[in-house]
N, C-alpha and C. Protein backbone atom coordinates (compact mmCIF):
# COMPACT_ATOMS: atom_id res chain seq x y z
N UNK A 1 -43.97 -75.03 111.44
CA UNK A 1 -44.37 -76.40 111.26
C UNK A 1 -43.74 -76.88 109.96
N UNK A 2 -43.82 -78.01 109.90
CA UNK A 2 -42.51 -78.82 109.07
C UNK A 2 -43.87 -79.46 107.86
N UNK A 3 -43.90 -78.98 106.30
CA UNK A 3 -44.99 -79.72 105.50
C UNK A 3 -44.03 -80.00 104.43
N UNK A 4 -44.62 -81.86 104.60
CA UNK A 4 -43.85 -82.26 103.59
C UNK A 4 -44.72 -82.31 101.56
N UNK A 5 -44.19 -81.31 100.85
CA UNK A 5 -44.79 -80.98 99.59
C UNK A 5 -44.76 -82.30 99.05
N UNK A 6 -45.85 -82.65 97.89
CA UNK A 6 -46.13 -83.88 97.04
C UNK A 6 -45.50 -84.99 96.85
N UNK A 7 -45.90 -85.22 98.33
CA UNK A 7 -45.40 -87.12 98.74
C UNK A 7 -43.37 -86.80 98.84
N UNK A 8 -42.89 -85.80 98.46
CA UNK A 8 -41.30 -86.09 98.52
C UNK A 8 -40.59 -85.37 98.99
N UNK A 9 -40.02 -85.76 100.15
CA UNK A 9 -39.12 -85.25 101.14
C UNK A 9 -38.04 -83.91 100.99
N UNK A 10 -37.54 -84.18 99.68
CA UNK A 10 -37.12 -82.97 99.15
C UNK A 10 -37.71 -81.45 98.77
N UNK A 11 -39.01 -81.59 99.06
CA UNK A 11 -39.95 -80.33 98.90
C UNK A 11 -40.90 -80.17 100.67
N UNK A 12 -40.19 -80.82 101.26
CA UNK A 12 -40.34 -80.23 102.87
C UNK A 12 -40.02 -78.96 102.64
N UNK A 13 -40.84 -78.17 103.74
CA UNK A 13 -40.10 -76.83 104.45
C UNK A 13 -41.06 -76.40 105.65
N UNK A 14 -40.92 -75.28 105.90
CA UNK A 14 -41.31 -74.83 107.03
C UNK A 14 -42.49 -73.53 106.62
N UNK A 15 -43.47 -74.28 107.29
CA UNK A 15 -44.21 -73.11 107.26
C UNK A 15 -44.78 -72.05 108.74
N UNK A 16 -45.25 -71.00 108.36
CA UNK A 16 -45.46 -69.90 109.62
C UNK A 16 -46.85 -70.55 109.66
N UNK A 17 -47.14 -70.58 111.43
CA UNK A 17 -48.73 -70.80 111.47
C UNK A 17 -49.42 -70.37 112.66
N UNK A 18 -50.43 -69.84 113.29
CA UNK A 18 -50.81 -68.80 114.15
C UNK A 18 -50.74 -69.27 115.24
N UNK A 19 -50.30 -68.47 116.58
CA UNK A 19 -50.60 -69.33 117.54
C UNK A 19 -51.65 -70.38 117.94
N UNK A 20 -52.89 -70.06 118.12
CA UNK A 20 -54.08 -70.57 117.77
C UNK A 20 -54.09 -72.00 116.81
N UNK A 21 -53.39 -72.31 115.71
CA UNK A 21 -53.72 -73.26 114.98
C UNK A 21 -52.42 -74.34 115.66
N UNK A 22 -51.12 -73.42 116.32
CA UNK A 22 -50.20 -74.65 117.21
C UNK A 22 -50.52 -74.84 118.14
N UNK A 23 -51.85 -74.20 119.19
CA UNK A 23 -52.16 -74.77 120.18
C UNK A 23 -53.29 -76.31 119.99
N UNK A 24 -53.99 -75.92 118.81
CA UNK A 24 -55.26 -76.86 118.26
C UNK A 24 -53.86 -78.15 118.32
N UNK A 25 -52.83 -77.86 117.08
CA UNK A 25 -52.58 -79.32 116.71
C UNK A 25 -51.64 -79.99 117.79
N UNK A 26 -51.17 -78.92 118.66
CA UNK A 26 -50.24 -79.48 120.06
C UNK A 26 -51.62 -80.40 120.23
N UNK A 27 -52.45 -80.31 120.88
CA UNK A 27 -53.43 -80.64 121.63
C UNK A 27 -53.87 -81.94 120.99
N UNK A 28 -53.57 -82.04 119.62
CA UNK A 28 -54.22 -83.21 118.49
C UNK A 28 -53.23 -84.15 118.66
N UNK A 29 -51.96 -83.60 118.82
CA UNK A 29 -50.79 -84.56 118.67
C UNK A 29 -50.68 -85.06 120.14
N UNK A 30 -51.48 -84.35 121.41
CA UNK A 30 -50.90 -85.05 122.75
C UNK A 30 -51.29 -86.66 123.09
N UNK A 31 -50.35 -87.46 123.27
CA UNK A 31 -50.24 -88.24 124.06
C UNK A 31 -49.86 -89.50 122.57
N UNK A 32 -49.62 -88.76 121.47
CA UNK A 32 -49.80 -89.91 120.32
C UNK A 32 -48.13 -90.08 120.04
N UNK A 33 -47.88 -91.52 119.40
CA UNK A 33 -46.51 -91.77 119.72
C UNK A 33 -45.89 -90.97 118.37
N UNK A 34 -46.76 -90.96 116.85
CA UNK A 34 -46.74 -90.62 115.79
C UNK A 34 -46.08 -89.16 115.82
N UNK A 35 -45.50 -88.29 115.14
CA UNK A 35 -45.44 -86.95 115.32
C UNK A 35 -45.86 -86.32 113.62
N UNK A 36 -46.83 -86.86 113.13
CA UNK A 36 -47.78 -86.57 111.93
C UNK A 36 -48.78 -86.49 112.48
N UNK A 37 -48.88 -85.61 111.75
CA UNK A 37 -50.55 -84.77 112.03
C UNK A 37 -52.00 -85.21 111.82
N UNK A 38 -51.32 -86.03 110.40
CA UNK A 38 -52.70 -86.64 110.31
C UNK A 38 -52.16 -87.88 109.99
N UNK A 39 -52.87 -88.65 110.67
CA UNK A 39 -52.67 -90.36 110.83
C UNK A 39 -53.86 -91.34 110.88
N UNK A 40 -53.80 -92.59 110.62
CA UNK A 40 -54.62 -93.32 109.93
C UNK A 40 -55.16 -94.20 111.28
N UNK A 41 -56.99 -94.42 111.06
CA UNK A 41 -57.09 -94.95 112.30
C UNK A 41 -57.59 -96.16 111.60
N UNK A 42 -56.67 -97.03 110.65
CA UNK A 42 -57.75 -98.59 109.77
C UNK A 42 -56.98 -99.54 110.44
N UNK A 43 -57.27 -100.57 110.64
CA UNK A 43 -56.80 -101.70 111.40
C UNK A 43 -55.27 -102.20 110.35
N UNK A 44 -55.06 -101.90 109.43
CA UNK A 44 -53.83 -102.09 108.59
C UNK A 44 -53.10 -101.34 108.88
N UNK A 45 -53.00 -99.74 109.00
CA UNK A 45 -52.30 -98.55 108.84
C UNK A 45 -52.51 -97.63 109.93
N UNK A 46 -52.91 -98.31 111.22
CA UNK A 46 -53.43 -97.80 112.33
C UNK A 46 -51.78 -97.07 112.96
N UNK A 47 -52.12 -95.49 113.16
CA UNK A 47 -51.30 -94.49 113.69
C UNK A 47 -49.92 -93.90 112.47
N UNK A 48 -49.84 -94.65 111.24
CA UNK A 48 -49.19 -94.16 110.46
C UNK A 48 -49.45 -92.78 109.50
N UNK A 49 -48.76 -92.42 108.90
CA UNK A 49 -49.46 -90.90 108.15
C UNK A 49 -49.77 -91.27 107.26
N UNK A 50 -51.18 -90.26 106.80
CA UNK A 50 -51.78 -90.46 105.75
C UNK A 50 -51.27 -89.99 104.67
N UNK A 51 -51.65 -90.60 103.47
CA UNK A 51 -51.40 -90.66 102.30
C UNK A 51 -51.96 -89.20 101.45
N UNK A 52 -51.40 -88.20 100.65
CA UNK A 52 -52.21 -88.03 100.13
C UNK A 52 -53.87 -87.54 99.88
N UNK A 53 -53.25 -89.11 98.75
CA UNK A 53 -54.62 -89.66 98.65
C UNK A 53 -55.74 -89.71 99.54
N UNK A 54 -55.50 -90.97 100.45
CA UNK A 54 -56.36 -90.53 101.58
C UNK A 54 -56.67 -89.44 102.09
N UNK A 55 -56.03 -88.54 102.15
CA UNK A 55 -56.48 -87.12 102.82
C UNK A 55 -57.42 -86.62 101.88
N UNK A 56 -57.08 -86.78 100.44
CA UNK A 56 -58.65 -86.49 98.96
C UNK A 56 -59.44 -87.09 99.55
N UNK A 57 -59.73 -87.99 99.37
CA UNK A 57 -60.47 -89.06 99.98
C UNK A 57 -61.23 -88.64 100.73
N UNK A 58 -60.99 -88.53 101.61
CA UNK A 58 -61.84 -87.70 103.04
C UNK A 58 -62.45 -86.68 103.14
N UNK A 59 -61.28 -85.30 102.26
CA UNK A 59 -61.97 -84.03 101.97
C UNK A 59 -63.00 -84.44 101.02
N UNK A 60 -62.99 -85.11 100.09
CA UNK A 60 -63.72 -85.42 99.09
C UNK A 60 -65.12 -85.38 99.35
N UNK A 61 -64.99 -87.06 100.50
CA UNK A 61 -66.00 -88.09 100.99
C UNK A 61 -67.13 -86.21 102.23
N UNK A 62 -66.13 -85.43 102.52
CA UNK A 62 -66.97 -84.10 103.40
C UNK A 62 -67.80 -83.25 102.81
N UNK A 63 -66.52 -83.01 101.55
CA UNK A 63 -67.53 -82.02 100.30
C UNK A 63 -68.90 -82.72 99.72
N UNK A 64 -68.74 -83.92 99.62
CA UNK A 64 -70.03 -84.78 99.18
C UNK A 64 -71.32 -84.29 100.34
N UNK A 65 -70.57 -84.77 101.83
CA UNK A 65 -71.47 -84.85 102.87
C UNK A 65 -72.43 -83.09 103.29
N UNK A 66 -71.65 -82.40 102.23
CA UNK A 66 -72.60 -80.77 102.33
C UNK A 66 -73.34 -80.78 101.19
N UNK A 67 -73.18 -81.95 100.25
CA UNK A 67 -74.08 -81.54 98.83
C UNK A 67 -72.74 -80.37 97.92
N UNK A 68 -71.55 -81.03 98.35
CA UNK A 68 -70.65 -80.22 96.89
C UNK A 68 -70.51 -81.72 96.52
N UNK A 69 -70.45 -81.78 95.44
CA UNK A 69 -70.66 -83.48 94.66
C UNK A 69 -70.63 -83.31 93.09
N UNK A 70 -69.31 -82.96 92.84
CA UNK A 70 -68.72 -81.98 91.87
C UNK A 70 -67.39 -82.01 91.68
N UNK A 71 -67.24 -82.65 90.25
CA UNK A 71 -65.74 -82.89 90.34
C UNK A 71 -64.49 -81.62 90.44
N UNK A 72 -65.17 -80.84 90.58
CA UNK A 72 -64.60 -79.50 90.47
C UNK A 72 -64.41 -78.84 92.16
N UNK A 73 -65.19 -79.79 92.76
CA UNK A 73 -64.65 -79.52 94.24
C UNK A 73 -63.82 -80.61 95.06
N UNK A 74 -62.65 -80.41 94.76
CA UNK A 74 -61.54 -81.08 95.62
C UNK A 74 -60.89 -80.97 96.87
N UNK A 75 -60.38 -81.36 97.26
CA UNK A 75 -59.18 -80.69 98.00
C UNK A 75 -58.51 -79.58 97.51
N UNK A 76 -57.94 -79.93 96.30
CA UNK A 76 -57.12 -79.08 95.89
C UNK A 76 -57.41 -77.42 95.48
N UNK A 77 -59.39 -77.80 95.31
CA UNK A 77 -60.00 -76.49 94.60
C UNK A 77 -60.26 -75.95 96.14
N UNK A 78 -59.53 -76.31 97.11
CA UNK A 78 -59.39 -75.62 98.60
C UNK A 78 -58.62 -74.53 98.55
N UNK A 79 -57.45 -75.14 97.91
CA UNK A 79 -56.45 -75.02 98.23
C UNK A 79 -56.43 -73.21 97.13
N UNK A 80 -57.23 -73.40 96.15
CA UNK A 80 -57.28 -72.08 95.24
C UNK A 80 -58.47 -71.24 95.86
N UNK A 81 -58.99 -71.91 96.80
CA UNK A 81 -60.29 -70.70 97.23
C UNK A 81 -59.45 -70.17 98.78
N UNK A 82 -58.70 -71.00 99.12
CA UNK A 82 -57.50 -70.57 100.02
C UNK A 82 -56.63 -69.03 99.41
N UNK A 83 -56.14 -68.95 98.62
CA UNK A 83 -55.40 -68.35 97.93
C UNK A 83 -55.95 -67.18 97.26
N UNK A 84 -57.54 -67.29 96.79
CA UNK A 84 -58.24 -66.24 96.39
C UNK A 84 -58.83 -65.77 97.58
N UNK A 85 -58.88 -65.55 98.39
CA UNK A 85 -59.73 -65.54 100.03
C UNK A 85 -58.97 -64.36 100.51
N UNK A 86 -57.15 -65.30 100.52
CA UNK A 86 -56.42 -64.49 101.36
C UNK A 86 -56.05 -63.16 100.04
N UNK A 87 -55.96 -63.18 98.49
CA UNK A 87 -55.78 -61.93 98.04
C UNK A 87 -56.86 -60.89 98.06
N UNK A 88 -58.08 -61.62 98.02
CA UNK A 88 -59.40 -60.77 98.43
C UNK A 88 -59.27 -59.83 99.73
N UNK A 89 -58.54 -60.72 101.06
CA UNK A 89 -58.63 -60.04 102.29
C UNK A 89 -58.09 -58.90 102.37
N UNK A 90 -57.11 -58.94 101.07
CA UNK A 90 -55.55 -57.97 101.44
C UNK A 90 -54.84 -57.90 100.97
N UNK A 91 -54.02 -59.71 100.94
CA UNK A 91 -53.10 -60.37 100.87
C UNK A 91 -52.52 -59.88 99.79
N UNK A 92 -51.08 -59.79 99.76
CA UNK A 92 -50.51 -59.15 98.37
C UNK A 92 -50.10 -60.70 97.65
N UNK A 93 -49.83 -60.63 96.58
CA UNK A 93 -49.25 -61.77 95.47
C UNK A 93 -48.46 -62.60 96.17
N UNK A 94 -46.85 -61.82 96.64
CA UNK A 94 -46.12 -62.44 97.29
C UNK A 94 -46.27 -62.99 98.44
N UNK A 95 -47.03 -62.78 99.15
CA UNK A 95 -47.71 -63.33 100.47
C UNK A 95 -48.25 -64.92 100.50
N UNK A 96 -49.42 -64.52 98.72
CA UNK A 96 -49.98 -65.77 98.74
C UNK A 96 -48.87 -67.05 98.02
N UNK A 97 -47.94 -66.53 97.15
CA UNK A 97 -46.88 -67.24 97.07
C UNK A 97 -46.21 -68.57 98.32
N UNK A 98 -45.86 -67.06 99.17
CA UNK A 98 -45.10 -67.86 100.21
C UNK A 98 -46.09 -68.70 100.76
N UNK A 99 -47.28 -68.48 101.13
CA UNK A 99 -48.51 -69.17 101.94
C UNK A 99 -48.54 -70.42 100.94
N UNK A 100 -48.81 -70.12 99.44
CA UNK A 100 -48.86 -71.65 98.94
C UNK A 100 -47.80 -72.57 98.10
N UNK A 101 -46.49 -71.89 98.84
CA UNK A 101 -45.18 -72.47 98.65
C UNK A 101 -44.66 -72.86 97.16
N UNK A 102 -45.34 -71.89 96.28
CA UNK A 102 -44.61 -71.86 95.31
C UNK A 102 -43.57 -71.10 94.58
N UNK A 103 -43.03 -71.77 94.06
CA UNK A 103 -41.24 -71.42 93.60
C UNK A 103 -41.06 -70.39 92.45
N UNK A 104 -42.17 -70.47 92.25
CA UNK A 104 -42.16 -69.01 90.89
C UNK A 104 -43.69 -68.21 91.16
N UNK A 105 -43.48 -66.99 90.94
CA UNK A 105 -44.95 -66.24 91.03
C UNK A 105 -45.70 -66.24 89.92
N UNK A 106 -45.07 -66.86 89.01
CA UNK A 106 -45.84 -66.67 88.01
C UNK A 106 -47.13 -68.12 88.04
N UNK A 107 -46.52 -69.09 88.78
CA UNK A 107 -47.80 -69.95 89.25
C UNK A 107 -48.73 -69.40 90.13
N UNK A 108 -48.63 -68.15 91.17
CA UNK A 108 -49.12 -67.70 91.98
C UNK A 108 -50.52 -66.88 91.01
N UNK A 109 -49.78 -65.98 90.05
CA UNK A 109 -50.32 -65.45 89.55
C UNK A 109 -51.71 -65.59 88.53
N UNK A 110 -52.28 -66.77 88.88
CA UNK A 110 -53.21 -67.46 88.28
C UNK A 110 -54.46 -67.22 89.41
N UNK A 111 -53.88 -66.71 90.32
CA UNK A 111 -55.64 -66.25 91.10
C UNK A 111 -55.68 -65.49 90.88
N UNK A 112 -55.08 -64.34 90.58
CA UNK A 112 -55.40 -63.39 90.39
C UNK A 112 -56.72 -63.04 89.34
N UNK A 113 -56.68 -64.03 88.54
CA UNK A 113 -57.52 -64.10 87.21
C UNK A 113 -58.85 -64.11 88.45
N UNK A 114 -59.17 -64.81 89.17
CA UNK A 114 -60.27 -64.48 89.56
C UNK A 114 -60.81 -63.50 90.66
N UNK A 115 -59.72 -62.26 90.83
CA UNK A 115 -59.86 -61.26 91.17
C UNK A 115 -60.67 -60.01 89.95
N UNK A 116 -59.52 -60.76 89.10
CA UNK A 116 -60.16 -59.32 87.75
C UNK A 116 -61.50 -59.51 87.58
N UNK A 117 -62.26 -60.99 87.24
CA UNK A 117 -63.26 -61.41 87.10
C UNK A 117 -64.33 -60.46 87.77
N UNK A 118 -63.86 -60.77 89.25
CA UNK A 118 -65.06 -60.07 90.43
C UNK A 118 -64.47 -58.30 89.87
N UNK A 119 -64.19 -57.59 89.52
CA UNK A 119 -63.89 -56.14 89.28
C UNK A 119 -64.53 -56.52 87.99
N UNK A 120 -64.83 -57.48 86.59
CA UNK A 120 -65.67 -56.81 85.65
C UNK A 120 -67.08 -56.62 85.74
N UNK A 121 -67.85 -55.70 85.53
CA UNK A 121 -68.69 -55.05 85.39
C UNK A 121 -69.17 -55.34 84.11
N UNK A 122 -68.92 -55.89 83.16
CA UNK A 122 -69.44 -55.72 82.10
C UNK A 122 -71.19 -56.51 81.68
N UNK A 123 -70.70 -57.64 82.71
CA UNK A 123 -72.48 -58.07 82.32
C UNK A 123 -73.21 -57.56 83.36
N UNK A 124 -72.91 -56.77 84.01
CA UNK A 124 -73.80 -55.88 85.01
C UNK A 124 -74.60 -54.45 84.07
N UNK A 125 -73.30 -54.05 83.11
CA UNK A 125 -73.59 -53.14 81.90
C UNK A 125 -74.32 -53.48 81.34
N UNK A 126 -74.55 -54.90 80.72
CA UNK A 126 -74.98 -54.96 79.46
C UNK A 126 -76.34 -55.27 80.59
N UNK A 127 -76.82 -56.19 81.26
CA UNK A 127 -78.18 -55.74 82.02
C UNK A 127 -78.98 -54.79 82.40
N UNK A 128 -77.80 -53.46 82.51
CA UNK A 128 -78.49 -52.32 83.07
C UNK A 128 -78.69 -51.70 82.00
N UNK A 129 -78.01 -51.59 80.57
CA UNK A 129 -78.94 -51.49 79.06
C UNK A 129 -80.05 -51.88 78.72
N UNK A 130 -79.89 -53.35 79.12
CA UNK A 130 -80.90 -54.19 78.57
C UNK A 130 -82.89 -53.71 79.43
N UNK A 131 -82.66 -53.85 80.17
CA UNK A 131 -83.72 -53.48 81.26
C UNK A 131 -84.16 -52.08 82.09
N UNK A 132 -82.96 -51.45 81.70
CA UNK A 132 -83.30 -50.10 81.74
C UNK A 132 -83.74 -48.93 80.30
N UNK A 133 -84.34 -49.70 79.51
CA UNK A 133 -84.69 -49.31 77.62
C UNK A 133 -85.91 -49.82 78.56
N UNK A 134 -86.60 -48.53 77.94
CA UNK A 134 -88.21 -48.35 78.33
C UNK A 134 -89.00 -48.11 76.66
């Protein structure tokens, strides 16, 4: 599938995606003249692709609708629980790289920080001091 990166055509590419998720969006895209995935149903911008923005917007306006209502839950903070999910599952560094199409690993390498996190033990230590002194 063809994703075009931050609004500019020059950071298109191609991404791998499971059978299962090209049968869902075949099925989303049948019978529509548009060949974007996600498209606008407002009486101004009716069948064109969405913006962005609009796509925040929406994830936004969902995260609200569960009670996340927190500027700290975005779209974008998807997009890093995406990325920590798949190195949790398995996923090696370079994997999650290619999955979140970035051009150096050393941007990749910033979830990792919240891998080490879940491996410290240390305020588990200092509790099991604290409450285990009789």
């Amino acid at each position: 599938m063809k994703v075009q990166g931050k609004g500019c055509s020059d950071k298109s590419s191609f991404v791998r995606i499971s059978a299962k998720t090209h049968q869902a969006i075949l099925a989303s895209l049948n019978g529509r003249e548009s060949g974007s995935l996600f498209t606008s149903t407002s009486n101004n911008s009716r069948g064109q692709r969405l913006t962005t923005r609009s796509i925040s917007g929406i994830v936004k306006s969902r995260l609200k609708a569960i009670d996340l209502d927190s500027s700290r839950h975005t779209a974008h903070s998807l997009r890093h629980s995406c990325a920590t999910l798949n190195l949790l599952a398995g996923g090696t560094i370079q994997e999650t790289q290619q999955m979140l199409r970035h051009q150096s690993i050393l941007t990749t390498t910033i979830y990792t920080h919240h891998l080490e996190m879940l491996d410290n033990s240390s305020s588990q230590r200092v509790e099991d001091f604290i409450f285990d002194q009789h």
